[in-house]
N, C-alpha and C. Protein backbone atom coordinates (compact mmCIF):
# COMPACT_ATOMS: atom_id res chain seq x y z
N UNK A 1 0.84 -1.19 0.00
CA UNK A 1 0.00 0.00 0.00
C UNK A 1 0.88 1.23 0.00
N UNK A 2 0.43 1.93 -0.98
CA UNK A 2 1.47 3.25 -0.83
C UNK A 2 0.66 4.12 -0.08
N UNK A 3 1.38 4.87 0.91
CA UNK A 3 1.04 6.02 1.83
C UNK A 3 0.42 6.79 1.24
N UNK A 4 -1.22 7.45 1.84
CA UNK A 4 -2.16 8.73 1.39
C UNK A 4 -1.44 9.59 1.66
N UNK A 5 -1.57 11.25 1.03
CA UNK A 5 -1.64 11.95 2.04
C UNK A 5 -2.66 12.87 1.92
N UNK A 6 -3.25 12.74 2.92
CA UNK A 6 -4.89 13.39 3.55
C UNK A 6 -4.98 14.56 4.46
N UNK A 7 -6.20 15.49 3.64
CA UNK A 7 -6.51 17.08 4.33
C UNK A 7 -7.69 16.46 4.72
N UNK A 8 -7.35 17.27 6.44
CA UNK A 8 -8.78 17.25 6.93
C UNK A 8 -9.36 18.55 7.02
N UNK A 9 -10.47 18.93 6.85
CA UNK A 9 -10.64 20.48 7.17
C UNK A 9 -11.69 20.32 8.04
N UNK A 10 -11.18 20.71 9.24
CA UNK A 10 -12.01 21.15 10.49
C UNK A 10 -12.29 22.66 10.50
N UNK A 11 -13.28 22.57 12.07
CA UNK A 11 -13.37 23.90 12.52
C UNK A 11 -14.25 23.84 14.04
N UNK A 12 -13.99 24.99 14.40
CA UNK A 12 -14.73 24.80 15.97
C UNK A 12 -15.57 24.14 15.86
N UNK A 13 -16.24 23.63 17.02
CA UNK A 13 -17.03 22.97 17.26
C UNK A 13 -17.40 22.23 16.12
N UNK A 14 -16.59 21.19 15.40
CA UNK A 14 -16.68 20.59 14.59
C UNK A 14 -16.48 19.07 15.89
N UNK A 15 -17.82 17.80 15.51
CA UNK A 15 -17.71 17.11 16.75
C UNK A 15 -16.34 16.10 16.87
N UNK A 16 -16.71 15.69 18.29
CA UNK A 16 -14.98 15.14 18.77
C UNK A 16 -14.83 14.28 18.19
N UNK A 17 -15.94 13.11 18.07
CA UNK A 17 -14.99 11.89 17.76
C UNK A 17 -14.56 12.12 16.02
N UNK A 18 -15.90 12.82 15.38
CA UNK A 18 -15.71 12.92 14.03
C UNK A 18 -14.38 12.98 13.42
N UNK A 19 -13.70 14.03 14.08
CA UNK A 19 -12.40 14.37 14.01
C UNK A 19 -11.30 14.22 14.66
N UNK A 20 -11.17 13.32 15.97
CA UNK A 20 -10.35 12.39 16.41
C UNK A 20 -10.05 11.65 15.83
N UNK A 21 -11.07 10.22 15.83
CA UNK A 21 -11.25 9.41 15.44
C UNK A 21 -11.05 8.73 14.02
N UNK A 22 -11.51 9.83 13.08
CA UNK A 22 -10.61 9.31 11.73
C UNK A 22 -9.11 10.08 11.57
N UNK A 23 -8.71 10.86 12.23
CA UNK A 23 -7.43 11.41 12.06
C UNK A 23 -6.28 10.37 12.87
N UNK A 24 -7.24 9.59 14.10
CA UNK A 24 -5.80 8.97 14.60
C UNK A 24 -6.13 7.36 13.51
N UNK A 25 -6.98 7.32 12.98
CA UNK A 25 -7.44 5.72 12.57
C UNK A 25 -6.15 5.74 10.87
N UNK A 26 -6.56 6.94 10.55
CA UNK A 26 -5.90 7.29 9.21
C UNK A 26 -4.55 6.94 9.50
N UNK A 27 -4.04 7.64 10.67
CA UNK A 27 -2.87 7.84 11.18
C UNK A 27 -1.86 6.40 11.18
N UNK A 28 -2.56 5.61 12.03
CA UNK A 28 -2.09 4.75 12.60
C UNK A 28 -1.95 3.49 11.25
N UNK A 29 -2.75 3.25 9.90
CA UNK A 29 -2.48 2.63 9.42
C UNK A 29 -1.20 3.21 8.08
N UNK A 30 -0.85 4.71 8.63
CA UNK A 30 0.15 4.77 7.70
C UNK A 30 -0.02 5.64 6.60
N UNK A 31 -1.04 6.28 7.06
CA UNK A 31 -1.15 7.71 5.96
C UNK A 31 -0.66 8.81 6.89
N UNK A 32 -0.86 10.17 6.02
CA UNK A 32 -0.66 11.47 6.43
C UNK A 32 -1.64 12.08 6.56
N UNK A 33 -1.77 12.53 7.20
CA UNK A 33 -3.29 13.40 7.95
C UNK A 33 -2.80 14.91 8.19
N UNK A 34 -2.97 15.81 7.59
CA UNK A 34 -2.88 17.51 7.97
C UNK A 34 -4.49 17.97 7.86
N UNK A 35 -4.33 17.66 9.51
CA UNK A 35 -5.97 18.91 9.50
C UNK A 35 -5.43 20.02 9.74
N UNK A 36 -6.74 21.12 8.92
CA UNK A 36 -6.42 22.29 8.96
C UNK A 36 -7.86 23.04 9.60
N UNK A 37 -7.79 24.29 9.99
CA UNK A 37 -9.07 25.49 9.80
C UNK A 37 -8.78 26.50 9.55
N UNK A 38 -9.58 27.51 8.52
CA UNK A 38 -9.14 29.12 8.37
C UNK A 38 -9.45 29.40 9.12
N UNK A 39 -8.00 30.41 8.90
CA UNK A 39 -7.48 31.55 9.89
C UNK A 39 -6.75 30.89 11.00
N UNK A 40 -6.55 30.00 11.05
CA UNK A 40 -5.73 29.12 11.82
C UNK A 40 -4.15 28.55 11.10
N UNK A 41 -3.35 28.54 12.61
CA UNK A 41 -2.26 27.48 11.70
C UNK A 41 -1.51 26.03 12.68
N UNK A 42 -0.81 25.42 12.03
CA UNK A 42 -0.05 24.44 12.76
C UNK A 42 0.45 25.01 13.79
N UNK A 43 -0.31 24.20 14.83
CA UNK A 43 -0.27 24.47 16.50
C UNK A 43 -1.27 25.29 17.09
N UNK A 44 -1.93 26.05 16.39
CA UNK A 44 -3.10 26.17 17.05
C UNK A 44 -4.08 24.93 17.48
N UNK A 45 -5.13 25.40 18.07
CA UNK A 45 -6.37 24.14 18.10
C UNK A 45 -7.98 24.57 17.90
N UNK A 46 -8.50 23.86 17.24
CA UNK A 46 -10.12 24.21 17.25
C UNK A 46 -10.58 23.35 18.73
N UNK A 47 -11.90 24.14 19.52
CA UNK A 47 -12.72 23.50 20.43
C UNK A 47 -13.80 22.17 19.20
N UNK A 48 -13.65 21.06 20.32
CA UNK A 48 -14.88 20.18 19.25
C UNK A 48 -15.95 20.26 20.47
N UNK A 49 -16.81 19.34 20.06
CA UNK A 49 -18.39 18.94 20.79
C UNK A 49 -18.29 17.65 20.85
N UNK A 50 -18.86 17.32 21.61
CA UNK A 50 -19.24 15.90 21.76
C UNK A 50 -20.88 16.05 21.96
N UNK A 51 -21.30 15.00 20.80
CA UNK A 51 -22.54 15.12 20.26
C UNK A 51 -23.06 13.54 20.71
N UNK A 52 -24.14 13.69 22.01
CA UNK A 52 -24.61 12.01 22.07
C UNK A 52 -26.20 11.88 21.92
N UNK A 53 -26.74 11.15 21.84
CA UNK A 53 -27.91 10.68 21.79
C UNK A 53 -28.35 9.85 22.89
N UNK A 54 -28.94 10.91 23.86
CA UNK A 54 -29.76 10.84 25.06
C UNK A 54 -31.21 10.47 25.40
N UNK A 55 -31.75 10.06 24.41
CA UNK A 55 -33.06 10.01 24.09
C UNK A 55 -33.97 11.10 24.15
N UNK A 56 -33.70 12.70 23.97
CA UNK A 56 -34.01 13.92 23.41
C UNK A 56 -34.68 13.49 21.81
N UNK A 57 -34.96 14.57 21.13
CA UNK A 57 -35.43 14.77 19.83
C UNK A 57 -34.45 14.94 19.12
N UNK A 58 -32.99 15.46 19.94
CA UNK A 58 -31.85 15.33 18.81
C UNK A 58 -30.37 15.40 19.82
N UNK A 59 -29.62 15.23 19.39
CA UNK A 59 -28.60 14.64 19.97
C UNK A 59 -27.96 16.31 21.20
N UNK A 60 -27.41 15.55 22.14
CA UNK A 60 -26.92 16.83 23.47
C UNK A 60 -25.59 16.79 22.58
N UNK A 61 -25.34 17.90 23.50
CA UNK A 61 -24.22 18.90 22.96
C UNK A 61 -23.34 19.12 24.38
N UNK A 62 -22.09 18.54 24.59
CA UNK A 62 -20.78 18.83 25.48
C UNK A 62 -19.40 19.26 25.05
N UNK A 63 -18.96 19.74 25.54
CA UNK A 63 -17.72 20.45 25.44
C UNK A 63 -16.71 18.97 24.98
N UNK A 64 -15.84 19.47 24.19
CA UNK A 64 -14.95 18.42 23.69
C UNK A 64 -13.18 18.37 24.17
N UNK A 65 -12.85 18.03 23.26
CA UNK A 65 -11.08 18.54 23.25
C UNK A 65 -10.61 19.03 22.78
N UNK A 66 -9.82 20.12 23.26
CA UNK A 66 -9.19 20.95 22.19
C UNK A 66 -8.21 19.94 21.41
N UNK A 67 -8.35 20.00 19.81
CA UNK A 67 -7.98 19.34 18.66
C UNK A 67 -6.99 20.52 18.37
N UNK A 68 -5.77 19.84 18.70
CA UNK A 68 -4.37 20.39 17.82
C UNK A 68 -4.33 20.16 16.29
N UNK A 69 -4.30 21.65 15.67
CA UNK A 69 -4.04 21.62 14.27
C UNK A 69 -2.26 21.20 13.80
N UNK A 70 -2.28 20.39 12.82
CA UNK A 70 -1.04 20.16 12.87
C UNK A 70 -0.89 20.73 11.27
N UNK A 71 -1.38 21.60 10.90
CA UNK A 71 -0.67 22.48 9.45
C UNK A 71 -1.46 23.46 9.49
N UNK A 72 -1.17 24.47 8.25
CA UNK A 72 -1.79 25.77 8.27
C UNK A 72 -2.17 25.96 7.47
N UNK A 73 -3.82 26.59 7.56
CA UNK A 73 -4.48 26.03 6.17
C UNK A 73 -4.16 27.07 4.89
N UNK A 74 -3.23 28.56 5.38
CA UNK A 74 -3.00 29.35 4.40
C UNK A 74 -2.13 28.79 3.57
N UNK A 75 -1.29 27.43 4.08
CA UNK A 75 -0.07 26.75 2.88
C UNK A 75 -0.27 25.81 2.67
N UNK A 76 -1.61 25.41 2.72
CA UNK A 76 -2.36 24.06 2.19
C UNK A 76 -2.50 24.19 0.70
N UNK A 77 -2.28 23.26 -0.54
CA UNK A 77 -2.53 23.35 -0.95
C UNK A 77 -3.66 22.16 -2.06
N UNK A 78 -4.87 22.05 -2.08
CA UNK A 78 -5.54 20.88 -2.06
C UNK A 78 -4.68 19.75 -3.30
N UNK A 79 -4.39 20.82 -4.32
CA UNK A 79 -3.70 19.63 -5.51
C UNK A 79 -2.62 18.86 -5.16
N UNK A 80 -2.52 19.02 -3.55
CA UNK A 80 -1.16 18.09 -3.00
C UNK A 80 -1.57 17.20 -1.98
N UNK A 81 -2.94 16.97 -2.43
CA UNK A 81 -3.57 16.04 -1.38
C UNK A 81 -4.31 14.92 -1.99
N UNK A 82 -4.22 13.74 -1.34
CA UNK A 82 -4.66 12.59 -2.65
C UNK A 82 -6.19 12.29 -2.03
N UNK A 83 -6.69 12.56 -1.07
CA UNK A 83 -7.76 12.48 -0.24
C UNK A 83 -8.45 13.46 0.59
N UNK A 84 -9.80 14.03 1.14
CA UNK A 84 -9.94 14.70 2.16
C UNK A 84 -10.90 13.90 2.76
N UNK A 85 -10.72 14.83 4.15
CA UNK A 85 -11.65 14.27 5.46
C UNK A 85 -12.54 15.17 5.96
N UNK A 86 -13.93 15.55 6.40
CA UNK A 86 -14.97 16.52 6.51
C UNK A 86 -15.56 15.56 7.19
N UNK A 87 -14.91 16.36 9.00
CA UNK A 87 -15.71 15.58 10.07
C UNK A 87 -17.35 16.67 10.00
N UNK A 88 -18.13 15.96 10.97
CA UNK A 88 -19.71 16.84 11.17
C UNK A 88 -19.24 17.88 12.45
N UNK A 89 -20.62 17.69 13.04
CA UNK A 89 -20.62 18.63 13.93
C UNK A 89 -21.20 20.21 13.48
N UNK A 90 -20.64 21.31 13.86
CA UNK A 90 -21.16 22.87 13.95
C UNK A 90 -20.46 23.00 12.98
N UNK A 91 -19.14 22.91 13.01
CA UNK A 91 -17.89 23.26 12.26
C UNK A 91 -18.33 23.82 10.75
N UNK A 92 -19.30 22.58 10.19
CA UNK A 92 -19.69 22.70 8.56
C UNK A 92 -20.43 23.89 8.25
N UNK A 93 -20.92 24.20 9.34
CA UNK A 93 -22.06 25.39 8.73
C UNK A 93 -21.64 26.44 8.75
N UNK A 94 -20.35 26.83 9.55
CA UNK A 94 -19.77 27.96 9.11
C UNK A 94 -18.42 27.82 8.18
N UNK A 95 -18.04 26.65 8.13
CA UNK A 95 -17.02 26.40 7.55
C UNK A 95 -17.38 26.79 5.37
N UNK A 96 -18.31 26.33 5.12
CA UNK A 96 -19.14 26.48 3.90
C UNK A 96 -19.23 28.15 3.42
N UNK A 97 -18.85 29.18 4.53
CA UNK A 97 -18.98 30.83 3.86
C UNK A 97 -17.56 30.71 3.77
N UNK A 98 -16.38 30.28 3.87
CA UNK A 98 -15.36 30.53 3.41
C UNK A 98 -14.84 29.99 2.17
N UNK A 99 -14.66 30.76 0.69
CA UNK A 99 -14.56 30.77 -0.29
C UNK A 99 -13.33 29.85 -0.43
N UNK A 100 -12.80 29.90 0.25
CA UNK A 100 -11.35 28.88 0.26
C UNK A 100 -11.74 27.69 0.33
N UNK A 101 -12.13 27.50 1.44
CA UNK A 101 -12.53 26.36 1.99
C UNK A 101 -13.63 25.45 0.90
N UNK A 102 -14.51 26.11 0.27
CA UNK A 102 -15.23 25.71 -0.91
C UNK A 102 -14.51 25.18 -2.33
N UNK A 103 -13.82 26.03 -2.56
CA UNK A 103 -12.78 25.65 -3.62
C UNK A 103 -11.49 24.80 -3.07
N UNK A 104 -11.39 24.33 -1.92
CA UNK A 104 -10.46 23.15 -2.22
C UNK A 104 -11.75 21.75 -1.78
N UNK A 105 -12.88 21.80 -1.58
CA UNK A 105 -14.03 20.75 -1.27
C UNK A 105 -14.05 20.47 -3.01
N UNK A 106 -14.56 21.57 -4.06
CA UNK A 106 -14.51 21.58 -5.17
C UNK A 106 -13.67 20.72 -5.90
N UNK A 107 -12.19 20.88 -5.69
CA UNK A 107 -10.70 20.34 -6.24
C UNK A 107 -11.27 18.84 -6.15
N UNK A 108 -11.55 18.71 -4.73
CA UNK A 108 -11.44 16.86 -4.54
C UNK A 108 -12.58 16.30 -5.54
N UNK A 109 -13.77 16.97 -5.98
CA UNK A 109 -14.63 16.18 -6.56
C UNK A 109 -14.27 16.32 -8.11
N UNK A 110 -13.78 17.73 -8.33
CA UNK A 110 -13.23 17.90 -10.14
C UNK A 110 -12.29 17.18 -10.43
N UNK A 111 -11.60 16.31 -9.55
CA UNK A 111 -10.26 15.29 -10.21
C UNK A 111 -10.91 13.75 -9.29
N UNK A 112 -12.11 13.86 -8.88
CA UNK A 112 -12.48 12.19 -8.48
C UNK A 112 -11.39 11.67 -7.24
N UNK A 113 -10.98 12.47 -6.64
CA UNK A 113 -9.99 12.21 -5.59
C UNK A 113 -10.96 11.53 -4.16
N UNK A 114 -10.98 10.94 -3.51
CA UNK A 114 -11.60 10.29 -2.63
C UNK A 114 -12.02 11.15 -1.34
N UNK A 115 -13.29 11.23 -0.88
CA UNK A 115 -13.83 11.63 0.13
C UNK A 115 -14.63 11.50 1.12
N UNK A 116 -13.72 11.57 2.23
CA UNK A 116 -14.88 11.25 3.53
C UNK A 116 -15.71 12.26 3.81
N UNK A 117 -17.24 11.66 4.17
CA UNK A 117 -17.91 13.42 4.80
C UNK A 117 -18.57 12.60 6.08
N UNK A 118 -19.12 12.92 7.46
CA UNK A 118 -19.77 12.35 7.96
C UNK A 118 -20.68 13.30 8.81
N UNK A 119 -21.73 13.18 8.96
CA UNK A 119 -22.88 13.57 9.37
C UNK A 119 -23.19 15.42 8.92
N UNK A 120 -23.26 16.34 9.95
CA UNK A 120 -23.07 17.71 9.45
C UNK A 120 -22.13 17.91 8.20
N UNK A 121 -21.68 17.56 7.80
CA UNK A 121 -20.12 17.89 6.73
C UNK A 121 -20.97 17.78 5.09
N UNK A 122 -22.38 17.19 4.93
CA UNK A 122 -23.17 17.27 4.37
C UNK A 122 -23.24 19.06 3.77
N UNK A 123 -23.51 19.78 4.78
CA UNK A 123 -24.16 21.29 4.49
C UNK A 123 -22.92 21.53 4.06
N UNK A 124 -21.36 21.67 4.49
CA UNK A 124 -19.93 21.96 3.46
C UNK A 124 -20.22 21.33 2.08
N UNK A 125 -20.77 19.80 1.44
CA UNK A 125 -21.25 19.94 0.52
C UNK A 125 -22.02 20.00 -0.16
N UNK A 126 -23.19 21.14 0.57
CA UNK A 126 -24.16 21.18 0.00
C UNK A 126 -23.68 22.71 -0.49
N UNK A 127 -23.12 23.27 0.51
CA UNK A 127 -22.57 24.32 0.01
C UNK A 127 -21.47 24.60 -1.07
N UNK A 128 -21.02 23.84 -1.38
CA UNK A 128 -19.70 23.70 -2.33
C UNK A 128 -20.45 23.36 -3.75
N UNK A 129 -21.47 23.09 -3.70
CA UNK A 129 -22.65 22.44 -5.00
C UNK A 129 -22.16 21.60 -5.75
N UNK A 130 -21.71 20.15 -4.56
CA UNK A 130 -20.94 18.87 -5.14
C UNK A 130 -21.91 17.97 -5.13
N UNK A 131 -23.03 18.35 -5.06
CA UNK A 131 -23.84 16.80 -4.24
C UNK A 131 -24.99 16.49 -5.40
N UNK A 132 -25.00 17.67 -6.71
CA UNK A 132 -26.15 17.62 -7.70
C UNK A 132 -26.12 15.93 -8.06
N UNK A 133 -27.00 15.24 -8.26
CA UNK A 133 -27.54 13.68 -8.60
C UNK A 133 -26.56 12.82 -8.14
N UNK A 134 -25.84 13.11 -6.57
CA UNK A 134 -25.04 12.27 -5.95
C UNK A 134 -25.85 11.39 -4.54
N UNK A 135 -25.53 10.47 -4.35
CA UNK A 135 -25.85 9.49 -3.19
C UNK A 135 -25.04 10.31 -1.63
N UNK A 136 -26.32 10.51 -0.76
CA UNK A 136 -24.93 11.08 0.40
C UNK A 136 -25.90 11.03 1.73
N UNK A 137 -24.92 10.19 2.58
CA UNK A 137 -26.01 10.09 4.22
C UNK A 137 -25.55 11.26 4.64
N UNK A 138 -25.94 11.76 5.72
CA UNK A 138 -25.28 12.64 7.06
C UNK A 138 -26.48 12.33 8.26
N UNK A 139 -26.40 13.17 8.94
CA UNK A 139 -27.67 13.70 10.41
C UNK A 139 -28.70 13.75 9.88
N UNK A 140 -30.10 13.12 10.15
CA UNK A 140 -31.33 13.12 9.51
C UNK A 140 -31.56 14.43 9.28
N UNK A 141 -31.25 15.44 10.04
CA UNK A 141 -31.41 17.22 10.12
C UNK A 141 -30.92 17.75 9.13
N UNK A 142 -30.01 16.90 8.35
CA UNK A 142 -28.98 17.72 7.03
C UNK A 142 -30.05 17.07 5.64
N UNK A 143 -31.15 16.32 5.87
CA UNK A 143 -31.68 15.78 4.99
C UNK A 143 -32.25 16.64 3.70
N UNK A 144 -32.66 18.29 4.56
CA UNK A 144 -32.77 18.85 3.54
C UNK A 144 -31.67 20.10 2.62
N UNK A 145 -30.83 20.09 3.12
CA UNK A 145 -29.67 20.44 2.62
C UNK A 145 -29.39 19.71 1.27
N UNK A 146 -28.83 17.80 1.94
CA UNK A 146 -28.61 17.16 0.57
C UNK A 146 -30.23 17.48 -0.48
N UNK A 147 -31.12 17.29 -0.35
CA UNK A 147 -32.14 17.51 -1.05
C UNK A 147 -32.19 18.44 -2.06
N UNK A 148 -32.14 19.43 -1.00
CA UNK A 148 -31.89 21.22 -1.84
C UNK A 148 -30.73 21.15 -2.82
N UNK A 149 -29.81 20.52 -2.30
CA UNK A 149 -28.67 20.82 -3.08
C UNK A 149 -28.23 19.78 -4.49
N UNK A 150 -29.89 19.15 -4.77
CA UNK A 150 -30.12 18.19 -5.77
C UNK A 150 -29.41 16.76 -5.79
N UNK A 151 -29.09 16.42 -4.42
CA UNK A 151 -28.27 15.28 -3.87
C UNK A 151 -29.77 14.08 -3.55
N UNK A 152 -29.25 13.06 -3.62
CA UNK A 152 -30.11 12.25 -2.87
C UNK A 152 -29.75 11.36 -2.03
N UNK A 153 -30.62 11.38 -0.73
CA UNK A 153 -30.51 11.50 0.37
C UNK A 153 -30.35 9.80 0.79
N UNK A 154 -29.33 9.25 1.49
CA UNK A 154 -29.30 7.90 1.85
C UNK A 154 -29.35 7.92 3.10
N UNK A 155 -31.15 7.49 3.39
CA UNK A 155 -31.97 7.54 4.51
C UNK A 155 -31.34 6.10 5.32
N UNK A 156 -30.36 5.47 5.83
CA UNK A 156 -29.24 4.48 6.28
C UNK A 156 -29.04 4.72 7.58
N UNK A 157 -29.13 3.24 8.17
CA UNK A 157 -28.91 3.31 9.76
C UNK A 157 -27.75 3.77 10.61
N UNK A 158 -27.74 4.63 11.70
CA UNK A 158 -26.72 5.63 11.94
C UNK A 158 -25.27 4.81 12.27
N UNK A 159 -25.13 3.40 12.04
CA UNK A 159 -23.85 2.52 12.28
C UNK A 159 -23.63 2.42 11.13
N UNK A 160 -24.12 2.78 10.00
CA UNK A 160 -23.93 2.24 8.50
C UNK A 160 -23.56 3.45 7.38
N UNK A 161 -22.66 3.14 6.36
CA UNK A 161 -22.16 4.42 5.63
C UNK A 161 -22.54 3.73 4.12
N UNK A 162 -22.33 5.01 2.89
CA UNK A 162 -22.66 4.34 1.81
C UNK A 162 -21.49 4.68 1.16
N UNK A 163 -20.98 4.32 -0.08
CA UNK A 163 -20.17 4.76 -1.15
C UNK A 163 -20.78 5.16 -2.53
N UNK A 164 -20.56 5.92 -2.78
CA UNK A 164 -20.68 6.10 -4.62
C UNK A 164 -19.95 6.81 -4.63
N UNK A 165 -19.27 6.40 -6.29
CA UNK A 165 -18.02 6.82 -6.73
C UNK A 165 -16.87 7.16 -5.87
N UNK A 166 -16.65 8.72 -5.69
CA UNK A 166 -15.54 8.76 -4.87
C UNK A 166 -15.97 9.21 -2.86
N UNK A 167 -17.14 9.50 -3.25
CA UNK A 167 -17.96 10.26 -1.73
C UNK A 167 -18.04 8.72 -0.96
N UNK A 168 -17.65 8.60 0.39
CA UNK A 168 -18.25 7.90 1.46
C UNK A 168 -18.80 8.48 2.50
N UNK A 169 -20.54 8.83 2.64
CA UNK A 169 -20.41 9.63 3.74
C UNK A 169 -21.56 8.73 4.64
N UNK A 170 -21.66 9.41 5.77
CA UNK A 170 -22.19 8.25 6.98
C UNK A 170 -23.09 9.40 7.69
N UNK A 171 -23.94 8.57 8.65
CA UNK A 171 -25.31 10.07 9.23
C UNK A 171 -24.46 10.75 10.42
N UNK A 172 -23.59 9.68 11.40
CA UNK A 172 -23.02 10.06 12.81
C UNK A 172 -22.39 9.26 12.83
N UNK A 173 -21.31 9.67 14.29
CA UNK A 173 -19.94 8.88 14.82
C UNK A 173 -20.25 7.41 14.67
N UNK A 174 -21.26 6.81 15.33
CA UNK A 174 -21.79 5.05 15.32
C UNK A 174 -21.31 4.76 14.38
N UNK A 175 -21.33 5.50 13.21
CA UNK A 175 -20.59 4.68 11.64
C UNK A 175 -19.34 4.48 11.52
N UNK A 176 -18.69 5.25 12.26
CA UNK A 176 -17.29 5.02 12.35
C UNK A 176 -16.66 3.66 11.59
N UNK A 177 -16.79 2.24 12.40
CA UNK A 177 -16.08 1.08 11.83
C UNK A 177 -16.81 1.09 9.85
N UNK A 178 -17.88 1.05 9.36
CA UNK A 178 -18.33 1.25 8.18
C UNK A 178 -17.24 2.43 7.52
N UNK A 179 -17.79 3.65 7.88
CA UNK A 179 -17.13 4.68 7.60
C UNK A 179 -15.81 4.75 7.04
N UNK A 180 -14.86 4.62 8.11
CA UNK A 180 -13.72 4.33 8.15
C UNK A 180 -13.20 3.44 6.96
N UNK A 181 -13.70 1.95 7.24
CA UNK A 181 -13.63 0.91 6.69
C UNK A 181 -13.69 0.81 5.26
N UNK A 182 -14.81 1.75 4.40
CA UNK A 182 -15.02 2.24 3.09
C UNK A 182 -14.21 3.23 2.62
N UNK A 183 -14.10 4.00 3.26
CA UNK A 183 -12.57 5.30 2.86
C UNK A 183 -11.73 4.31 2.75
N UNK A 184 -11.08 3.80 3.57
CA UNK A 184 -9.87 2.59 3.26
C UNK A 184 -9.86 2.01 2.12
N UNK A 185 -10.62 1.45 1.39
CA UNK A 185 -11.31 0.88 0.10
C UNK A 185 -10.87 2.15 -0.91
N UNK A 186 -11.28 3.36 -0.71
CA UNK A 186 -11.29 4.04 -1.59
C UNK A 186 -10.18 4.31 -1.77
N UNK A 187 -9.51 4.66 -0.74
CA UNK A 187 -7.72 4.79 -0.72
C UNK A 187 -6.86 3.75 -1.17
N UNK A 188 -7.49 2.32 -1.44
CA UNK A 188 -6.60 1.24 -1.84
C UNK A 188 -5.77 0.99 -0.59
N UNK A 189 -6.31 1.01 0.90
CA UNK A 189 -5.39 0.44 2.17
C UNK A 189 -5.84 -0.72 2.33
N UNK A 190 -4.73 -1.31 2.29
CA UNK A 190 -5.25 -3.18 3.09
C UNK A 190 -4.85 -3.24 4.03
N UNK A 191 -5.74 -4.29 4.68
CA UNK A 191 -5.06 -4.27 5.95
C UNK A 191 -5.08 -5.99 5.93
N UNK A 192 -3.79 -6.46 6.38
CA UNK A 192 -3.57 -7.73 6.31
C UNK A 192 -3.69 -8.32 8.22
N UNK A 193 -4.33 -9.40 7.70
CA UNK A 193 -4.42 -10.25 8.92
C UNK A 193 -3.40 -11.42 9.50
């Protein structure tokens, strides 16, 4: 397997595990992982959330960990990235008014380069206007985002993720092992037993 190397683009309150969790998973089998956020650089940190399902109408909201950025997203440059990562959470909905940030979401789908999105990270591409007659889960709440944004919506149980073409995206964290597991696929990682 030859080594990825993978942009994540975070942002505050973008949730914890979303962006833990595939940055150390990526990590550990041997890719490169540079998350970034505007206006931020390597060594700063974004605050995340930790987002659970309490049996409310929609998931509670707690304070997370501060997530060390380890590059800077002003010397990022996406055509030097063979993959991206777009955890959920808050992060997406403001992350989507930054024109930058849109045009390197753009890059990954105009060259078919492989992409994770999971739950909120939906509205980043609904906003980026990548999702026209594409397959894409997130948070039942982002349902009309993908809709609007002429996407169709993969109504899929919150442990379960889908693929088409180069997009793998999943509703919440529970998907993680799926999630994960399908990006790997897309990246060409094996993992030998």
């Amino acid at each position: 397997m030859a080594a990825k190397k993978i942009l994540m683009i975070c942002g505050d309150y973008c949730e914890d595990y979303e962006t833990m969790v595939p940055f150390q998973a990526l990590l550990a089998v041997g890719h490169t992982v540079h998350a970034v956020c505007p206006d931020k650089k390597a060594g700063d940190h974004i605050k995340t959330a930790i987002h659970d399902f309490e049996g409310a109408q929609t998931y509670s909201e707690k304070p997370g960990h501060n997530f060390v950025l380890n590059a800077s997203f002003a010397e990022v440059q996406a055509t030097q990235y063979d993959a991206l990562v777009l955890p959920g959470g808050r992060g997406p909905e403001y992350l989507r008014t930054y024109p930058a940030v849109v045009a390197m979401v753009r890059h990954f789908f105009d060259t078919n380069k492989p992409v994770a999105a999971i739950c909120h990270a939906a509205q980043l591409l609904a906003g980026a206007k990548v999702l026209k007659e594409r397959t894409c889960s997130a948070y039942p709440a982002c349902r009309a985002e993908v809709e609007l944004a002429g996407g169709i919506y993969a109504d899929i149980a919150v442990d379960s993720a889908v693929t088409e073409g180069n997009l793998v995206s999943a509703p919440a964290w529970p998907a993680h092992p799926a999630w994960i597991a399908q990006f790997l696929v897309l990246l060409g990682t094996r993992i030998q037993h």
